[in-house]
N, C-alpha and C. Protein backbone atom coordinates (compact mmCIF):
# COMPACT_ATOMS: atom_id res chain seq x y z
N UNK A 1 12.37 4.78 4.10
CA UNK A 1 10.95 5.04 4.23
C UNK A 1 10.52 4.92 5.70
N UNK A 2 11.19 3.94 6.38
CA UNK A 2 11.23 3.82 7.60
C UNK A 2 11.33 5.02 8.46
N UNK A 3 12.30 5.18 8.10
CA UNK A 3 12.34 6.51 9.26
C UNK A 3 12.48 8.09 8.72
N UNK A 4 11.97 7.93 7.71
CA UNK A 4 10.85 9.19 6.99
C UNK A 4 10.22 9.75 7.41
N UNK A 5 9.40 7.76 7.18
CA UNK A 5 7.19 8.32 7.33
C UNK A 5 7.43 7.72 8.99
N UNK A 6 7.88 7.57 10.17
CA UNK A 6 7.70 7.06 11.45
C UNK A 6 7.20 5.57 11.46
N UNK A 7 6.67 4.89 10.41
CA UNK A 7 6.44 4.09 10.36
C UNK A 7 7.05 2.61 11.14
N UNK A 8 6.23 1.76 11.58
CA UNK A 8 7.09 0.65 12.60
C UNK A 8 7.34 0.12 11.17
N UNK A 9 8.38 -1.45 11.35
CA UNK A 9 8.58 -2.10 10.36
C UNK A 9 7.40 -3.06 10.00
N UNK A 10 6.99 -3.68 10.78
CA UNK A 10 5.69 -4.57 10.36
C UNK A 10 4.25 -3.43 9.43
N UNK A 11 4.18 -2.32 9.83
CA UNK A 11 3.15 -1.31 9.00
C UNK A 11 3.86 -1.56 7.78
N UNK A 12 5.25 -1.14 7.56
CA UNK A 12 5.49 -0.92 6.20
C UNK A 12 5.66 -2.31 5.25
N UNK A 13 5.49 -3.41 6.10
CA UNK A 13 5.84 -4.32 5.30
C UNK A 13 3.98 -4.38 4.76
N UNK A 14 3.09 -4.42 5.83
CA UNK A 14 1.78 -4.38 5.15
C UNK A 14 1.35 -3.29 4.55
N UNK A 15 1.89 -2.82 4.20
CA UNK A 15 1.52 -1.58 3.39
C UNK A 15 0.84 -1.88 2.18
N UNK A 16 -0.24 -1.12 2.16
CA UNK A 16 -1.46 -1.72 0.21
C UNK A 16 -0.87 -0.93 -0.64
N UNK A 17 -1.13 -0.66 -1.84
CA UNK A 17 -0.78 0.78 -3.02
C UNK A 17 -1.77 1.31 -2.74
N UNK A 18 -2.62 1.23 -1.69
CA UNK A 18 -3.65 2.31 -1.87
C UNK A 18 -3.51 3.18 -0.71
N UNK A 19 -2.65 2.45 0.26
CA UNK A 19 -1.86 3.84 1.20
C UNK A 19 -1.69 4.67 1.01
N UNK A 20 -0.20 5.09 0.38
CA UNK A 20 0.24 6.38 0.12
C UNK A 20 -0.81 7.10 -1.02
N UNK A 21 -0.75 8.29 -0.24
CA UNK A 21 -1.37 9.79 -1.13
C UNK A 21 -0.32 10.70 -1.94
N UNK A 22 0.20 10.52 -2.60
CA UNK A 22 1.07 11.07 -3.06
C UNK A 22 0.82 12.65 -3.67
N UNK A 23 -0.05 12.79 -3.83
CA UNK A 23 -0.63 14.54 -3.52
C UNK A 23 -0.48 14.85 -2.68
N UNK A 24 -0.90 14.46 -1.35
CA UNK A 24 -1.08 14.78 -0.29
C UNK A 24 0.30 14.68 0.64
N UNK A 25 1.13 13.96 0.09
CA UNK A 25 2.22 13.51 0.83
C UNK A 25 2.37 12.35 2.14
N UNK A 26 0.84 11.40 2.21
CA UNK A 26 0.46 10.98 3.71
C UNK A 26 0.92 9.86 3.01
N UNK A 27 0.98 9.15 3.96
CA UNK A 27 0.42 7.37 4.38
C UNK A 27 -0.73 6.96 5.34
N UNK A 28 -1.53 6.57 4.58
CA UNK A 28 -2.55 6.22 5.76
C UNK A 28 -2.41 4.45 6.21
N UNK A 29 -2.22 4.00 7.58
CA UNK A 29 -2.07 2.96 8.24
C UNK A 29 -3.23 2.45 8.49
N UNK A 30 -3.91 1.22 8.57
CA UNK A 30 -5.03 1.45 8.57
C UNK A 30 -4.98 0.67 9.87
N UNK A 31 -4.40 -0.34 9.81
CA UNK A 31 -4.14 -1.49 11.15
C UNK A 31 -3.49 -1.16 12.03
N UNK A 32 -3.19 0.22 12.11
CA UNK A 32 -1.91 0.31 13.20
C UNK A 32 -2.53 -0.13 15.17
N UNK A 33 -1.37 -0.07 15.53
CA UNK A 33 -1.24 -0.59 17.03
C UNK A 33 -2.72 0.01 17.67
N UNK A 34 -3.26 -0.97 18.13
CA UNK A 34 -4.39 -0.85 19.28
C UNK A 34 -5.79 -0.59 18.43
N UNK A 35 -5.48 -1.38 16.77
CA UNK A 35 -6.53 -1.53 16.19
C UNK A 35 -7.06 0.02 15.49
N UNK A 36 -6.51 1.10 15.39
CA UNK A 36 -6.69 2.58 14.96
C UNK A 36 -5.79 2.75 13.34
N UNK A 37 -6.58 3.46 13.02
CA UNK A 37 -6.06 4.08 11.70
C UNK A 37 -4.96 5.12 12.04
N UNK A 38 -4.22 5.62 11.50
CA UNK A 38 -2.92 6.58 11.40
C UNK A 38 -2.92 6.97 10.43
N UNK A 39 -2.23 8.34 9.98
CA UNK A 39 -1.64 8.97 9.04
C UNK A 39 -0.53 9.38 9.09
N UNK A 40 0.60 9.29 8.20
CA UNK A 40 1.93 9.96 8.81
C UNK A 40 2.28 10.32 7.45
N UNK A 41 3.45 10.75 7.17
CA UNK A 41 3.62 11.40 6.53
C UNK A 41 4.53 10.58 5.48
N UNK A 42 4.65 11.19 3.85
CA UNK A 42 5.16 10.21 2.81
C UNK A 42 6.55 11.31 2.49
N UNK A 43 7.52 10.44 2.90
CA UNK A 43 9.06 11.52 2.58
C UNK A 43 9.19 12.19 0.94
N UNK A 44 9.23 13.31 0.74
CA UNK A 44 9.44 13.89 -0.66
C UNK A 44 10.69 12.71 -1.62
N UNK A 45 11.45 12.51 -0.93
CA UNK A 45 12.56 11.42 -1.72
C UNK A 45 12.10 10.50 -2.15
N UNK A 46 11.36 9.95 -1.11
CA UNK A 46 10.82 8.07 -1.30
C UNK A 46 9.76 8.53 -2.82
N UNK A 47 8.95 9.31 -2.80
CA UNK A 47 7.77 9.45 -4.21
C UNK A 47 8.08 8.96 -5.29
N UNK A 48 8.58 9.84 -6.10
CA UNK A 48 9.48 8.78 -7.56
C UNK A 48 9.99 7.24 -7.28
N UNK A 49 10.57 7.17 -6.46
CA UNK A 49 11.15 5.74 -6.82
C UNK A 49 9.79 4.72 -6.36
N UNK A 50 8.89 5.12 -5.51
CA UNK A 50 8.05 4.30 -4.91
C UNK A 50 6.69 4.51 -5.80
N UNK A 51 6.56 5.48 -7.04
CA UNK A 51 5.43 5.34 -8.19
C UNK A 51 6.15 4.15 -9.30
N UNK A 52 7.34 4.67 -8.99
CA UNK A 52 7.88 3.66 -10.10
C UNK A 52 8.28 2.14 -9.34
N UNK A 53 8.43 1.87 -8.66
CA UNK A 53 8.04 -0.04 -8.12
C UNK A 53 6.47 -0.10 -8.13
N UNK A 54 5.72 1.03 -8.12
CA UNK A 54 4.47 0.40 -7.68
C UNK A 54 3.90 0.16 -9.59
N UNK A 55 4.62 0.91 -10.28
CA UNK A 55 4.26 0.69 -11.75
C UNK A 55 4.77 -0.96 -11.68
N UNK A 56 5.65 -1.28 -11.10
CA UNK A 56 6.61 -2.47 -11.71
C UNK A 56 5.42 -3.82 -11.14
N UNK A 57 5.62 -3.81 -9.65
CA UNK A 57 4.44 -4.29 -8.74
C UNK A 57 2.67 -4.88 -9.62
N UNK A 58 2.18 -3.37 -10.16
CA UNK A 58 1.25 -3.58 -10.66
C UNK A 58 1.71 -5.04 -12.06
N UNK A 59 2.23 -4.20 -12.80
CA UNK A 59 2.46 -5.02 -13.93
C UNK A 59 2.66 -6.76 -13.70
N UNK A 60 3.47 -6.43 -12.27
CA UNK A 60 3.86 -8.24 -12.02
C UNK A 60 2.48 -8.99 -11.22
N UNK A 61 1.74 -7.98 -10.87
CA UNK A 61 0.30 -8.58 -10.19
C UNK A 61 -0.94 -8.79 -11.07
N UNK A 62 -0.91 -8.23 -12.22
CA UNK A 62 -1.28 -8.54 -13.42
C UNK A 62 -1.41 -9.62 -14.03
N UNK A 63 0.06 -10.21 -14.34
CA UNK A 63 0.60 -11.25 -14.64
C UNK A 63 -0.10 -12.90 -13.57
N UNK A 64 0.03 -12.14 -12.30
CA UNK A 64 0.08 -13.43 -11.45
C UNK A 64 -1.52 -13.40 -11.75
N UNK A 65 -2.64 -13.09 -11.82
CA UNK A 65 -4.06 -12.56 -11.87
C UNK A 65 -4.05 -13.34 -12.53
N UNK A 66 -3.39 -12.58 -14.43
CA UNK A 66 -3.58 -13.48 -15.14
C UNK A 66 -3.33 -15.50 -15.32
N UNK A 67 -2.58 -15.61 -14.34
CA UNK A 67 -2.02 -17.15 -14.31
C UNK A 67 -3.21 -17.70 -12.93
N UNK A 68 -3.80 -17.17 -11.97
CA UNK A 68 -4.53 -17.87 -11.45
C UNK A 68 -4.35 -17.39 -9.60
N UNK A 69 -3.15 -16.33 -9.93
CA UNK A 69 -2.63 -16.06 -8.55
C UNK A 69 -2.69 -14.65 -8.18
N UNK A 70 -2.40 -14.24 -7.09
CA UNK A 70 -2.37 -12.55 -6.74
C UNK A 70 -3.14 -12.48 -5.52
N UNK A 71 -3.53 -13.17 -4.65
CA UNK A 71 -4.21 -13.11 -3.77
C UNK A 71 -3.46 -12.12 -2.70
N UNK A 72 -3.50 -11.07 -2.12
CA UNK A 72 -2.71 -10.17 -1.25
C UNK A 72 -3.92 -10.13 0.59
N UNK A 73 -3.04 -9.93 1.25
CA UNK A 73 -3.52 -9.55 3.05
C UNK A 73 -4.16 -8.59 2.49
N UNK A 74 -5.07 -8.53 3.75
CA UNK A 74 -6.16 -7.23 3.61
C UNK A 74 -6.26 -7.43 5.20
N UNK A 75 -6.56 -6.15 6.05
CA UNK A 75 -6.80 -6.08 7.14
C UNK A 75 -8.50 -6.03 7.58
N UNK A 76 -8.58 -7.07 8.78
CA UNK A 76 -10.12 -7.81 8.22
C UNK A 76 -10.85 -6.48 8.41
N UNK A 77 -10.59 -4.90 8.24
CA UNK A 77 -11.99 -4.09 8.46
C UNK A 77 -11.81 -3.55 7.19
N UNK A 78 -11.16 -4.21 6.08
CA UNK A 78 -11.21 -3.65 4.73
C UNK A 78 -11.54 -4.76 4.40
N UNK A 79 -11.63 -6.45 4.54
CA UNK A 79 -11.84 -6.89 3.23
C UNK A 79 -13.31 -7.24 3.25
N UNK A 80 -13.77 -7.69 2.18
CA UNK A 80 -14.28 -7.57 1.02
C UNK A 80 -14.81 -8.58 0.21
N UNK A 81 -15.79 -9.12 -0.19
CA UNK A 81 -15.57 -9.99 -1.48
C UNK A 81 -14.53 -9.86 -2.65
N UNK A 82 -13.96 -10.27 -3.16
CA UNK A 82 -13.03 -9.90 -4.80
C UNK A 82 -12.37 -8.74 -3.89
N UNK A 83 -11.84 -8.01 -2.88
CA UNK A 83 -10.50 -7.05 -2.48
C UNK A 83 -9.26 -7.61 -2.61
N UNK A 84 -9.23 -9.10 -2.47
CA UNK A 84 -8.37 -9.66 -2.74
C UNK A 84 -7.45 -9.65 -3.72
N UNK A 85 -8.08 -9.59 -4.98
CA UNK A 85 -7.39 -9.58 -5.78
C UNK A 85 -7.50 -8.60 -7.02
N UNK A 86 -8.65 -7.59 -6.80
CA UNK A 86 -8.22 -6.25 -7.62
C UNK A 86 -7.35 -5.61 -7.78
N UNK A 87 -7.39 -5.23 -9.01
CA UNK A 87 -6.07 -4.08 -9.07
C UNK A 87 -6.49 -2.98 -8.73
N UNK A 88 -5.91 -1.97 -7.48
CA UNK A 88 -6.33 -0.62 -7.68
C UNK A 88 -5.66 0.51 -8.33
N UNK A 89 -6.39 1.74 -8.66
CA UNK A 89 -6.09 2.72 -8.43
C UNK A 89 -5.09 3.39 -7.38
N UNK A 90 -3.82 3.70 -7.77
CA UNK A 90 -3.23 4.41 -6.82
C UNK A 90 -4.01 6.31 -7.19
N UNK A 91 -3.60 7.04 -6.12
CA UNK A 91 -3.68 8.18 -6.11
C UNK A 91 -2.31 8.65 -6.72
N UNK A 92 -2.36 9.89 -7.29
CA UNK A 92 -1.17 10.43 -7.98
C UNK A 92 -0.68 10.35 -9.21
């Protein structure tokens, strides 16, 4: 995925499920270097396997919700009251 979408390694480790566009084929970065948003591009290979962890992902963030936990990073020009710990909507 790395060297797909151009992505540095620290972007992809913060990466939300609400990044990738999978219609669209993008990734949108939102924190990238010097405080700017980015878009780059989502590799045709990575799609399937990366709807299906994010099915797996959801289900296990569910779980932690349900027990009292799930709190995830948010980059401070997205968060939010409760962003923390919603489940979203992916695209696709």
């Amino acid at each position: 995925m790395l060297y797909g979408s151009g992505l540095r390694l620290m972007e992809c480790l913060h990466l939300r499920v609400k990044d990738p566009d999978f219609p669209y084929r993008t990734i949108t970065w939102y924190d990238a270097k010097g405080d700017q948003e980015r878009v780059t591009i989502l590799p045709q290979s990575i799609i399937e396997p990366l709807q299906y962890y994010l099915q797996i992902v959801k289900r296990t963030h569910e779980e932690d919700l349900a027990k009292g936990y799930g709190a995830v990073y948010l980059p401070y020009a997205l968060e939010r009251p409760g962003a923390r710990t919603e489940i979203p909507r992916t695209t696709g």
